[in-house]
PDB file of N, CA and C in Angstrom:
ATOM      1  N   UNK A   1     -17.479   6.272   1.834  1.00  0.00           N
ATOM      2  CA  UNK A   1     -17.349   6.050   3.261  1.00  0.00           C
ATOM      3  C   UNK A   1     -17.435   4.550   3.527  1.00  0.00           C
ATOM      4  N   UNK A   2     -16.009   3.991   3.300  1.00  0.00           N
ATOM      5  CA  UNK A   2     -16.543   2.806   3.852  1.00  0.00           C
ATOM      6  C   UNK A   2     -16.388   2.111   4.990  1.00  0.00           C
ATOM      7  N   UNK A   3     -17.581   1.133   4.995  1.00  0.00           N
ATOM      8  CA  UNK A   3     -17.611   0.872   6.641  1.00  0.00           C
ATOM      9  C   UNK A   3     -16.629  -0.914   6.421  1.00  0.00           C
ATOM     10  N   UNK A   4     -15.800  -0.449   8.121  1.00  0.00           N
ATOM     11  CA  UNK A   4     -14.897  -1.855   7.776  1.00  0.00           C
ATOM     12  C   UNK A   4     -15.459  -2.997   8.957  1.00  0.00           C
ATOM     13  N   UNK A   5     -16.175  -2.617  10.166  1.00  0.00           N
ATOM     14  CA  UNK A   5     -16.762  -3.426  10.982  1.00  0.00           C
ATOM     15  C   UNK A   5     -17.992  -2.400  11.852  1.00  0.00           C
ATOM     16  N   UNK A   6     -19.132  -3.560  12.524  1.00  0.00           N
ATOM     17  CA  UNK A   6     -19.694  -3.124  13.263  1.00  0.00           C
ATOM     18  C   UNK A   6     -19.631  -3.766  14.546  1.00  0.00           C
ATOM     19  N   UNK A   7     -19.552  -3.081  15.575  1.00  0.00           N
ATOM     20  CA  UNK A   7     -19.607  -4.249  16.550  1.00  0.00           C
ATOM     21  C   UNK A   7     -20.619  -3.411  17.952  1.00  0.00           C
ATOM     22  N   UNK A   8     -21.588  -3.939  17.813  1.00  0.00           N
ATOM     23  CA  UNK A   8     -23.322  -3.812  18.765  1.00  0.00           C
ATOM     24  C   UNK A   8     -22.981  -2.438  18.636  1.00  0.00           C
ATOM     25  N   UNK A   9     -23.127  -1.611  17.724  1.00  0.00           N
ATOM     26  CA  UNK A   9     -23.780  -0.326  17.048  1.00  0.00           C
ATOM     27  C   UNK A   9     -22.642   0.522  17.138  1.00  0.00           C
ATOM     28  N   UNK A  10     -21.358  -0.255  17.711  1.00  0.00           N
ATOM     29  CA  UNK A  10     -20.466   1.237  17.449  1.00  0.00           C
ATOM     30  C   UNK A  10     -20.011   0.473  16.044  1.00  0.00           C
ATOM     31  N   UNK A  11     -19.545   1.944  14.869  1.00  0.00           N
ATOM     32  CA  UNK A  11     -19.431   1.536  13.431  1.00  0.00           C
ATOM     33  C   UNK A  11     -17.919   2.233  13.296  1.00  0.00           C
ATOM     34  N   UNK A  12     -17.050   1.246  12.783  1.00  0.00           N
ATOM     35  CA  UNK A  12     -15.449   1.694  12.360  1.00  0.00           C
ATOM     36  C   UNK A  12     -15.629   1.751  10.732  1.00  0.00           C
ATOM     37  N   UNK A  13     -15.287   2.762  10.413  1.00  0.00           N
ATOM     38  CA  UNK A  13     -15.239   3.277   8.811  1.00  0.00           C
ATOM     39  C   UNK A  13     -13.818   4.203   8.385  1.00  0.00           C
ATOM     40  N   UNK A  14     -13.383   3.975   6.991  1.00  0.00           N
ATOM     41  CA  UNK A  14     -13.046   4.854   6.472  1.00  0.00           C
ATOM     42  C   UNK A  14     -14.001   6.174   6.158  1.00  0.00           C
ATOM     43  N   UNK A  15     -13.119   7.318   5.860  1.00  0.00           N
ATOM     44  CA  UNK A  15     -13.788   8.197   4.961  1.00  0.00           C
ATOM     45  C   UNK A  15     -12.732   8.726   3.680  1.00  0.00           C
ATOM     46  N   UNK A  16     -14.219   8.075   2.816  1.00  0.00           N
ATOM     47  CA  UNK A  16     -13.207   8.029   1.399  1.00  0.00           C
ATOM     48  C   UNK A  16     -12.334   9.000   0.655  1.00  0.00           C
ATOM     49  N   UNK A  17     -12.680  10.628   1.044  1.00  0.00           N
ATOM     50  CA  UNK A  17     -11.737  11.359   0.715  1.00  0.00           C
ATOM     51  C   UNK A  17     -10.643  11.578   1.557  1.00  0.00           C
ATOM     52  N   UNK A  18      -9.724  10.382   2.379  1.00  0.00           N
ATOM     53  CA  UNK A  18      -9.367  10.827   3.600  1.00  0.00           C
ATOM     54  C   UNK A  18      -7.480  11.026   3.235  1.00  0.00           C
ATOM     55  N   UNK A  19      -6.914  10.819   3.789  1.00  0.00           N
ATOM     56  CA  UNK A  19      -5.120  10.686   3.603  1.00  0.00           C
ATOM     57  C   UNK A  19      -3.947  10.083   4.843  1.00  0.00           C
ATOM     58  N   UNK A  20      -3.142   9.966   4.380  1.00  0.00           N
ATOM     59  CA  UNK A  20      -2.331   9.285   5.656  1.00  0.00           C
ATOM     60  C   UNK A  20      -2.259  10.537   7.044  1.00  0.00           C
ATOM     61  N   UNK A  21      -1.887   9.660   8.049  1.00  0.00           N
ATOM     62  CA  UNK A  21      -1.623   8.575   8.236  1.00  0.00           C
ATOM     63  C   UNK A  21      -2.970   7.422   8.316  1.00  0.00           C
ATOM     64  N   UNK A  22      -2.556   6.504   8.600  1.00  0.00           N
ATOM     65  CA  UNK A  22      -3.434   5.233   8.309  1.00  0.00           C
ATOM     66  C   UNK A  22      -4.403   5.829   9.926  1.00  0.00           C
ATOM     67  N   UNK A  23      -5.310   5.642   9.736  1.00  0.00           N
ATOM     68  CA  UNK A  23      -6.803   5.938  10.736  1.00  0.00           C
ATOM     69  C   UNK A  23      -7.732   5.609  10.335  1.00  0.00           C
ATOM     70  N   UNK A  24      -9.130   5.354  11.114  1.00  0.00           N
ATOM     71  CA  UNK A  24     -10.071   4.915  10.961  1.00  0.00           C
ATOM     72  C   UNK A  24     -11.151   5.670  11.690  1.00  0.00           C
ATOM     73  N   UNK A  25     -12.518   5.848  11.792  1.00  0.00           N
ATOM     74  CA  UNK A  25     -13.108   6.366  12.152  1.00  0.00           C
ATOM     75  C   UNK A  25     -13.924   5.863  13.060  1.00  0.00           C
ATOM     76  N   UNK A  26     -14.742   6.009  15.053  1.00  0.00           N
ATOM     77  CA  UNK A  26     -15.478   4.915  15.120  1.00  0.00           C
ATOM     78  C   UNK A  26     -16.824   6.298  15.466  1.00  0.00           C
ATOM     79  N   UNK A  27     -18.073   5.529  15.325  1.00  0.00           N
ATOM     80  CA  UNK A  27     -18.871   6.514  15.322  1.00  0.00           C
ATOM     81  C   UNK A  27     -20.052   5.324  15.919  1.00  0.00           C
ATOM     82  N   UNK A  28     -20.487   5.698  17.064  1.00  0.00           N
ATOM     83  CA  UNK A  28     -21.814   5.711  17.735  1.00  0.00           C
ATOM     84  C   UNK A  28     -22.812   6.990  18.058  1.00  0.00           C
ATOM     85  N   UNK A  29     -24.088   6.492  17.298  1.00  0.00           N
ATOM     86  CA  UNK A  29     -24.904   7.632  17.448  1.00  0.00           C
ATOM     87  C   UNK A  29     -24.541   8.727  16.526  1.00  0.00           C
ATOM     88  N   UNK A  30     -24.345   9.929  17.529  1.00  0.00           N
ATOM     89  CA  UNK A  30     -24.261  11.142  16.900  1.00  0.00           C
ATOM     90  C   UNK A  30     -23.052  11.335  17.739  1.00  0.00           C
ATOM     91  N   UNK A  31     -21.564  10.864  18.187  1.00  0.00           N
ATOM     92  CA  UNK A  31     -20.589  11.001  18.823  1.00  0.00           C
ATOM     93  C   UNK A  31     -19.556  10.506  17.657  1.00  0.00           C
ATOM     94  N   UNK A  32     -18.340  10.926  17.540  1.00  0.00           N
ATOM     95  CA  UNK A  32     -17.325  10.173  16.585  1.00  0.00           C
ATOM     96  C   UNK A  32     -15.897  10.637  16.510  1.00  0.00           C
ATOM     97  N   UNK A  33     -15.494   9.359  17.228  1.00  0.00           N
ATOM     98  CA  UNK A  33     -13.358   9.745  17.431  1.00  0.00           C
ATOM     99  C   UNK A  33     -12.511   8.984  16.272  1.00  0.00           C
ATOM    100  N   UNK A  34     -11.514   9.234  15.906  1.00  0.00           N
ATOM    101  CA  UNK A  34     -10.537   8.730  15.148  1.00  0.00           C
ATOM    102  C   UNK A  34      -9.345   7.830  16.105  1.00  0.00           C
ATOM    103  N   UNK A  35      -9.047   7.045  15.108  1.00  0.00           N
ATOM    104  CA  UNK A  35      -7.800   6.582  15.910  1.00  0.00           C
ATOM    105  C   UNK A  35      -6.862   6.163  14.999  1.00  0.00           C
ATOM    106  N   UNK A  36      -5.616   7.277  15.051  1.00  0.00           N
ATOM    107  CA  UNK A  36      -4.720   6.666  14.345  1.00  0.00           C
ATOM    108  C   UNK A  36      -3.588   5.442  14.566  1.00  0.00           C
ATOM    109  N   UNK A  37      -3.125   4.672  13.507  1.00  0.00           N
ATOM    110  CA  UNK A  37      -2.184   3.753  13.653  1.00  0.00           C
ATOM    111  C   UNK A  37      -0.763   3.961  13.638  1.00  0.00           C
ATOM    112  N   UNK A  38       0.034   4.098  14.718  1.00  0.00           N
ATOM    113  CA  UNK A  38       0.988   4.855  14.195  1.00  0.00           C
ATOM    114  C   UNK A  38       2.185   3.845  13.872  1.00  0.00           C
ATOM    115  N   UNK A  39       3.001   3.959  13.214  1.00  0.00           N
ATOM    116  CA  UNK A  39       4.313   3.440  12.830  1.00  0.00           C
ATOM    117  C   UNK A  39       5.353   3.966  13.174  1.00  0.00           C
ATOM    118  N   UNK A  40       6.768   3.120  13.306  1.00  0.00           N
ATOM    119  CA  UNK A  40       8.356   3.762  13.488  1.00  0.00           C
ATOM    120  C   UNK A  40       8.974   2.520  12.900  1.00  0.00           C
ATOM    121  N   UNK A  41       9.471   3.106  12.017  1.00  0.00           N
ATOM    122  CA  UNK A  41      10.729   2.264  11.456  1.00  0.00           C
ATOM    123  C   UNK A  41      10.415   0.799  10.907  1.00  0.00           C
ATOM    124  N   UNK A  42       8.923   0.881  10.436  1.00  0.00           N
ATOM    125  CA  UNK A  42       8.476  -0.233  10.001  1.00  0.00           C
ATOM    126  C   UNK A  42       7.275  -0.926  10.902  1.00  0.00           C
ATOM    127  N   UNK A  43       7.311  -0.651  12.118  1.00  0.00           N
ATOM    128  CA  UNK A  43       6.714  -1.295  13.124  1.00  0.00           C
ATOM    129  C   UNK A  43       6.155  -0.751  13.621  1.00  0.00           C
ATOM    130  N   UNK A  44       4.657  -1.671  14.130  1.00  0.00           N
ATOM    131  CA  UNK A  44       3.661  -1.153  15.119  1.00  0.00           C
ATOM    132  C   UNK A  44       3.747  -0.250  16.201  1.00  0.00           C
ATOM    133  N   UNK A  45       4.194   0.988  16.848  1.00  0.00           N
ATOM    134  CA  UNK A  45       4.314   1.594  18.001  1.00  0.00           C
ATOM    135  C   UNK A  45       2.918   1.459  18.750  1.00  0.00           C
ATOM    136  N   UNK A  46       2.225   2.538  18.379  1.00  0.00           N
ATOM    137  CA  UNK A  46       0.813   2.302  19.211  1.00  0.00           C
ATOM    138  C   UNK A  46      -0.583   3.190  18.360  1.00  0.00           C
ATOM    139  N   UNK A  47      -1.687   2.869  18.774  1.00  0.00           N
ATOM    140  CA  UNK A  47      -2.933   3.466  18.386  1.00  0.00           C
ATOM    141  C   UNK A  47      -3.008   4.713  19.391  1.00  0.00           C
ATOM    142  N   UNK A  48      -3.534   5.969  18.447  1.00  0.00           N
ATOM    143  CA  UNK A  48      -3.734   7.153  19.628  1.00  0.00           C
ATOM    144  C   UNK A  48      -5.039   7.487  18.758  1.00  0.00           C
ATOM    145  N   UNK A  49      -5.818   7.568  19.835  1.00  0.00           N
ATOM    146  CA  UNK A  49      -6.922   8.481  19.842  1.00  0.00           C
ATOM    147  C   UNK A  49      -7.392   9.655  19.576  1.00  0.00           C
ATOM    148  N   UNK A  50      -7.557  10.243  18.778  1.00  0.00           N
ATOM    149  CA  UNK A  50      -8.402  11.771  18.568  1.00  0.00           C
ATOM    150  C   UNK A  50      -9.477  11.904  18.665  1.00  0.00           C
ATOM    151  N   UNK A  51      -9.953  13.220  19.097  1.00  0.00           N
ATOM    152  CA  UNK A  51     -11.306  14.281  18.625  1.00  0.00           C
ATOM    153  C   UNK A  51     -11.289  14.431  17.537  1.00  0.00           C
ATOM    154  N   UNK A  52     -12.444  14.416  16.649  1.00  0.00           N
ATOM    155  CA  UNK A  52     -12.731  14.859  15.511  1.00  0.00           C
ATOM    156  C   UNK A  52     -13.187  16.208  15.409  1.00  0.00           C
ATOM    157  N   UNK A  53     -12.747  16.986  14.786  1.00  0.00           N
ATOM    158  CA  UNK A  53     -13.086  18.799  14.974  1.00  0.00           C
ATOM    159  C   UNK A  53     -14.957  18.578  14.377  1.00  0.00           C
ATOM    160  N   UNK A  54     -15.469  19.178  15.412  1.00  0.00           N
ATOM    161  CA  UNK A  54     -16.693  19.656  15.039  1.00  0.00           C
ATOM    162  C   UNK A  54     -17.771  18.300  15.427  1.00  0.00           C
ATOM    163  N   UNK A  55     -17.039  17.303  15.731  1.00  0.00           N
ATOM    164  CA  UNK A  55     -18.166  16.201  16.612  1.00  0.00           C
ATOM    165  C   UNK A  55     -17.441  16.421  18.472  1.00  0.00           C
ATOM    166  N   UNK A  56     -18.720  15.893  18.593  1.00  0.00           N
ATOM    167  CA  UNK A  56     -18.701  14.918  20.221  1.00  0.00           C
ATOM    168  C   UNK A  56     -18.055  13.753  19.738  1.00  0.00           C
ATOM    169  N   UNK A  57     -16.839  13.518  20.774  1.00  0.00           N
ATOM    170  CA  UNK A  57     -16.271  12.630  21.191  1.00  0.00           C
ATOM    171  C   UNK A  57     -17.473  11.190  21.823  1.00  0.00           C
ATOM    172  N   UNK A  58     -16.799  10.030  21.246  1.00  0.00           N
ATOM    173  CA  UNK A  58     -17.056   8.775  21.869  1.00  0.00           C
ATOM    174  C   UNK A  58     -17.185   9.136  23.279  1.00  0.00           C
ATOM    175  N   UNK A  59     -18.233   8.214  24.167  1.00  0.00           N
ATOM    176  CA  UNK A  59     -18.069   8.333  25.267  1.00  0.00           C
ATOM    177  C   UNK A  59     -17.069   7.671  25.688  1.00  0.00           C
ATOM    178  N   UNK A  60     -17.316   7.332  27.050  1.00  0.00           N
ATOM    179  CA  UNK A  60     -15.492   6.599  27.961  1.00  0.00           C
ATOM    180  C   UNK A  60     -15.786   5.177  27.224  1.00  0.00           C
ATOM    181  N   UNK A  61     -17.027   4.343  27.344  1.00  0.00           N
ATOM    182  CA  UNK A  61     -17.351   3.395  27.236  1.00  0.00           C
ATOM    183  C   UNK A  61     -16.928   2.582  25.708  1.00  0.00           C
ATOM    184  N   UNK A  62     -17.331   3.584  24.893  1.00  0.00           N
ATOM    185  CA  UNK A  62     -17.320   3.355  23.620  1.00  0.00           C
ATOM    186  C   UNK A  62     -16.057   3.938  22.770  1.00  0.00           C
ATOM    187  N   UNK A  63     -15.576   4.572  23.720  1.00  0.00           N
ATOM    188  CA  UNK A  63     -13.843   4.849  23.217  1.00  0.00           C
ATOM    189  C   UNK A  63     -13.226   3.880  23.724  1.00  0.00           C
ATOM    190  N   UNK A  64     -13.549   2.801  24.904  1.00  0.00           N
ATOM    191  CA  UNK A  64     -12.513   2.150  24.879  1.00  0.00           C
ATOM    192  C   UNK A  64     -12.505   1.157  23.915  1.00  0.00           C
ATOM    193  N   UNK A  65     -14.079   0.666  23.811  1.00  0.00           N
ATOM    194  CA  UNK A  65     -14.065  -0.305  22.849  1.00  0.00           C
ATOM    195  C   UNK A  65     -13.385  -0.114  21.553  1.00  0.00           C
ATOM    196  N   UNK A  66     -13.550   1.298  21.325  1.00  0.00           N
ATOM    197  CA  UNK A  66     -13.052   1.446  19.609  1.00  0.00           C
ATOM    198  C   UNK A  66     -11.303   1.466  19.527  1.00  0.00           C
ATOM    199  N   UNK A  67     -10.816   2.054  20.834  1.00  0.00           N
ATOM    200  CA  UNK A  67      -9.371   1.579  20.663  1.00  0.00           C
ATOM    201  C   UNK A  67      -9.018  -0.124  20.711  1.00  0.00           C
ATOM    202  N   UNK A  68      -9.976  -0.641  21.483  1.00  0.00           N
ATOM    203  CA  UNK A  68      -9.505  -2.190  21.811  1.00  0.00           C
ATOM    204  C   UNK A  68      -9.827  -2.556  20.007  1.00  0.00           C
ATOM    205  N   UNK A  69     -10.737  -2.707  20.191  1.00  0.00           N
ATOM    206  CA  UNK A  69     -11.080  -3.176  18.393  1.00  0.00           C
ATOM    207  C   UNK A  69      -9.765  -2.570  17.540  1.00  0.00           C
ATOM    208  N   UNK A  70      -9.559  -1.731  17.610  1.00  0.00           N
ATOM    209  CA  UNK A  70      -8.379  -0.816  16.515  1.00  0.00           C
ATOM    210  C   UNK A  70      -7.416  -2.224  16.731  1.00  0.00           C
ATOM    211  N   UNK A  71      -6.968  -2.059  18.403  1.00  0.00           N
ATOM    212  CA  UNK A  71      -5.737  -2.653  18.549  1.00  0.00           C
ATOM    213  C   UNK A  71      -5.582  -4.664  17.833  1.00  0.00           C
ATOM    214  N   UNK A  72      -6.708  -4.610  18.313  1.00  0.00           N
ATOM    215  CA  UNK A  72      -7.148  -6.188  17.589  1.00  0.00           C
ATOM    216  C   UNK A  72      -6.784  -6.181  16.640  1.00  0.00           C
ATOM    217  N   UNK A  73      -7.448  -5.398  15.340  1.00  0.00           N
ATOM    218  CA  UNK A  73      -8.226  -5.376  14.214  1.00  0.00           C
ATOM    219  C   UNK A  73      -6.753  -4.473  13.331  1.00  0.00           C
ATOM    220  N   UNK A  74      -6.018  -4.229  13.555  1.00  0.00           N
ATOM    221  CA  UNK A  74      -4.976  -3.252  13.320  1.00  0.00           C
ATOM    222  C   UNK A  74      -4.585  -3.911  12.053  1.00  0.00           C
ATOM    223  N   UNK A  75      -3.836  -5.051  11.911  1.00  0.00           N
ATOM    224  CA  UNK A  75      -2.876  -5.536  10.947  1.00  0.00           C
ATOM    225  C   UNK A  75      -4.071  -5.755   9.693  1.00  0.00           C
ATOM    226  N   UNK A  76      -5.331  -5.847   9.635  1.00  0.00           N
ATOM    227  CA  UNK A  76      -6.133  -6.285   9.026  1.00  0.00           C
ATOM    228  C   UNK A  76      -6.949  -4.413   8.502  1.00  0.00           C
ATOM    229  N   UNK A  77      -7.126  -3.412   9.419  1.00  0.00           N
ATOM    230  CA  UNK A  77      -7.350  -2.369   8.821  1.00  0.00           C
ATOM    231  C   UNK A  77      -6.454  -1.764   8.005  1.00  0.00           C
ATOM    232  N   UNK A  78      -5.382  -1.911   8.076  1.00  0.00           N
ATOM    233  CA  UNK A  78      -4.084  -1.932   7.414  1.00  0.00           C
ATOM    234  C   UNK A  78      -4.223  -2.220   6.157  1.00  0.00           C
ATOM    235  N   UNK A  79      -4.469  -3.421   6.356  1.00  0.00           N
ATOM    236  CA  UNK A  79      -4.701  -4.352   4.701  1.00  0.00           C
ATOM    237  C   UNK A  79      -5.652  -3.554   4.234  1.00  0.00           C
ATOM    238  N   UNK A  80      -6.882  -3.349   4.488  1.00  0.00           N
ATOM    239  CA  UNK A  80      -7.860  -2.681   4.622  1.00  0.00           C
ATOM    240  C   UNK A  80      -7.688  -1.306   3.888  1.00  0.00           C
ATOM    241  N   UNK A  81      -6.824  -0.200   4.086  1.00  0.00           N
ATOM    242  CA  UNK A  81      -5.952   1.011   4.117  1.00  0.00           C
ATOM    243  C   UNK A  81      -5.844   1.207   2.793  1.00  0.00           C
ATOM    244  N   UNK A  82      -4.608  -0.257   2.755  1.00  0.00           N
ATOM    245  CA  UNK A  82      -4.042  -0.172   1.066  1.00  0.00           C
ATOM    246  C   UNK A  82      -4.789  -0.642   0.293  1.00  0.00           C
ATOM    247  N   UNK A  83      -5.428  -1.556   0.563  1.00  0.00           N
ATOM    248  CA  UNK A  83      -6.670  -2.141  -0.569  1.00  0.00           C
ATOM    249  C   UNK A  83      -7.555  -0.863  -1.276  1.00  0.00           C
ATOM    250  N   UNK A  84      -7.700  -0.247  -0.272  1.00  0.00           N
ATOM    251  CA  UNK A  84      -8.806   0.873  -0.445  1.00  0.00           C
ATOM    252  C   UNK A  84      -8.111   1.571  -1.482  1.00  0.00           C
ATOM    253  N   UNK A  85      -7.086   2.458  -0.422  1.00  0.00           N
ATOM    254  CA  UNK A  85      -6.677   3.677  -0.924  1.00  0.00           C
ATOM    255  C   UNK A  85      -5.473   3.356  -2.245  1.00  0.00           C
ATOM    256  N   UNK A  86      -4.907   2.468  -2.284  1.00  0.00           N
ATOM    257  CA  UNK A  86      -3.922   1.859  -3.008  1.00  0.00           C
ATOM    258  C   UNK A  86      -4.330   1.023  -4.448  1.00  0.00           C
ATOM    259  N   UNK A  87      -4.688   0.635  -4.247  1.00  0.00           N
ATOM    260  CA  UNK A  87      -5.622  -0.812  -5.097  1.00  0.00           C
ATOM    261  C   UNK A  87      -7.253  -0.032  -5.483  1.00  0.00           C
ATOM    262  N   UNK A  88      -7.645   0.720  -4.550  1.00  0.00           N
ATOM    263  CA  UNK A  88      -8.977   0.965  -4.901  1.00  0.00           C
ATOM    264  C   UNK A  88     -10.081  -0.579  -5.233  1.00  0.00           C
ATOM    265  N   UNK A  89      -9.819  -0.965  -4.094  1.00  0.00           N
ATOM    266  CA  UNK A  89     -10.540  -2.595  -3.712  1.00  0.00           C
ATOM    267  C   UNK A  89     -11.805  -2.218  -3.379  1.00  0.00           C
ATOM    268  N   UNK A  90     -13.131  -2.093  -3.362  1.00  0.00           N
ATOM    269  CA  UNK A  90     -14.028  -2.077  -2.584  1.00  0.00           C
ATOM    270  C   UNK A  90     -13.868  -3.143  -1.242  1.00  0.00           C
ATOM    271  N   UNK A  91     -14.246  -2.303  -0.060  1.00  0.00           N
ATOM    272  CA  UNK A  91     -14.228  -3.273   1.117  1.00  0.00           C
ATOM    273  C   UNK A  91     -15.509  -3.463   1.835  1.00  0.00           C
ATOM    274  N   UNK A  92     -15.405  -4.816   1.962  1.00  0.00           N
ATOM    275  CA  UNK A  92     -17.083  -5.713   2.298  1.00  0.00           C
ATOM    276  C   UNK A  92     -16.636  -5.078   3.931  1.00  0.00           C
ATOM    277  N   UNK A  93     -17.866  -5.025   5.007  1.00  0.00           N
ATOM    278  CA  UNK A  93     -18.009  -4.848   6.358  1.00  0.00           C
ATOM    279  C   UNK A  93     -18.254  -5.828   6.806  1.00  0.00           C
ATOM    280  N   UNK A  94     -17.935  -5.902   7.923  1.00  0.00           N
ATOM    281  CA  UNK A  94     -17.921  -7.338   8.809  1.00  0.00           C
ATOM    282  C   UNK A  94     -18.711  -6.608  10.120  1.00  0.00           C
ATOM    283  N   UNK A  95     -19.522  -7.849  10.700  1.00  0.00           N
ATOM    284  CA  UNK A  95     -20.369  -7.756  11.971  1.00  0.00           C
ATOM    285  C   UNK A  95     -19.211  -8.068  13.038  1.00  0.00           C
ATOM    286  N   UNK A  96     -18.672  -7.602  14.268  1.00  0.00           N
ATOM    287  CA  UNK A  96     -18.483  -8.506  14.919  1.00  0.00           C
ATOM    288  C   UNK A  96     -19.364  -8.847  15.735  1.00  0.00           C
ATOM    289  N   UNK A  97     -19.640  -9.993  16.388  1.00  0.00           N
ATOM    290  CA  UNK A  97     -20.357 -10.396  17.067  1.00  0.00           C
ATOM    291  C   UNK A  97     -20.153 -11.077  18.394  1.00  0.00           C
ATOM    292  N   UNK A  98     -18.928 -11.062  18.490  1.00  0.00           N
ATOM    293  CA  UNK A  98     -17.990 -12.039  19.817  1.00  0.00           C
ATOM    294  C   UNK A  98     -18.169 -10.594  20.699  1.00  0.00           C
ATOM    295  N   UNK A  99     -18.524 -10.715  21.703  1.00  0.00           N
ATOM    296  CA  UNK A  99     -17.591  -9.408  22.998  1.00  0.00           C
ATOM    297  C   UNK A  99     -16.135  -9.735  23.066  1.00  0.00           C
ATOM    298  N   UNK A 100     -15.621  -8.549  23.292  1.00  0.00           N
ATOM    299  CA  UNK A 100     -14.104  -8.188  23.063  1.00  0.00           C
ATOM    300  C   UNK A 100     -14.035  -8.313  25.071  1.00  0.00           C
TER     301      UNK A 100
END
């Protein structure tokens, strides 16, 4: 399970037995949504949001943050993605610490 950022306690992670498409996980507390990255034809379209079966959903607050972060953080979870799942890279976690 690895974790790719924290930012003031909400935590974005892979989960290591996971599969395409490219997604990430954000989890505050005991709440936790996915957000996938989606692609067309090579290119960025957009991040969509899921429920995870069998958790509570992010609240409003902390879902938005985890899509804004996605959308930021996108080209770099990416890298992130293939390193992992591709390469089998271990990936270091990063704090953020700036407000978005």
């Amino acid at each position: 399970m690895p974790k790719l950022y924290e930012y003031f306690g909400l935590i974005i992670l892979f989960y290591s037995q996971e599969h395409d498409p490219i997604h990430v996980h954000g989890k505050f507390q005991d709440r936790e949504s996915k957000a996938e990255i989606v692609f067309e034809n090579g290119k960025f379209k957009e991040v969509v949001v899921k429920d995870v079966q069998g958790k509570k959903p992010l609240d409003a607050r902390n879902l938005k943050r985890f899509k804004k972060l996605v959308e930021l953080y996108r080209d770099d979870i990416v890298r992130k993605w293939v390193d992992f799942f591709v390469y089998n890279v271990e990936i270091m976690p990063e704090k953020i610490t700036t407000k978005i």
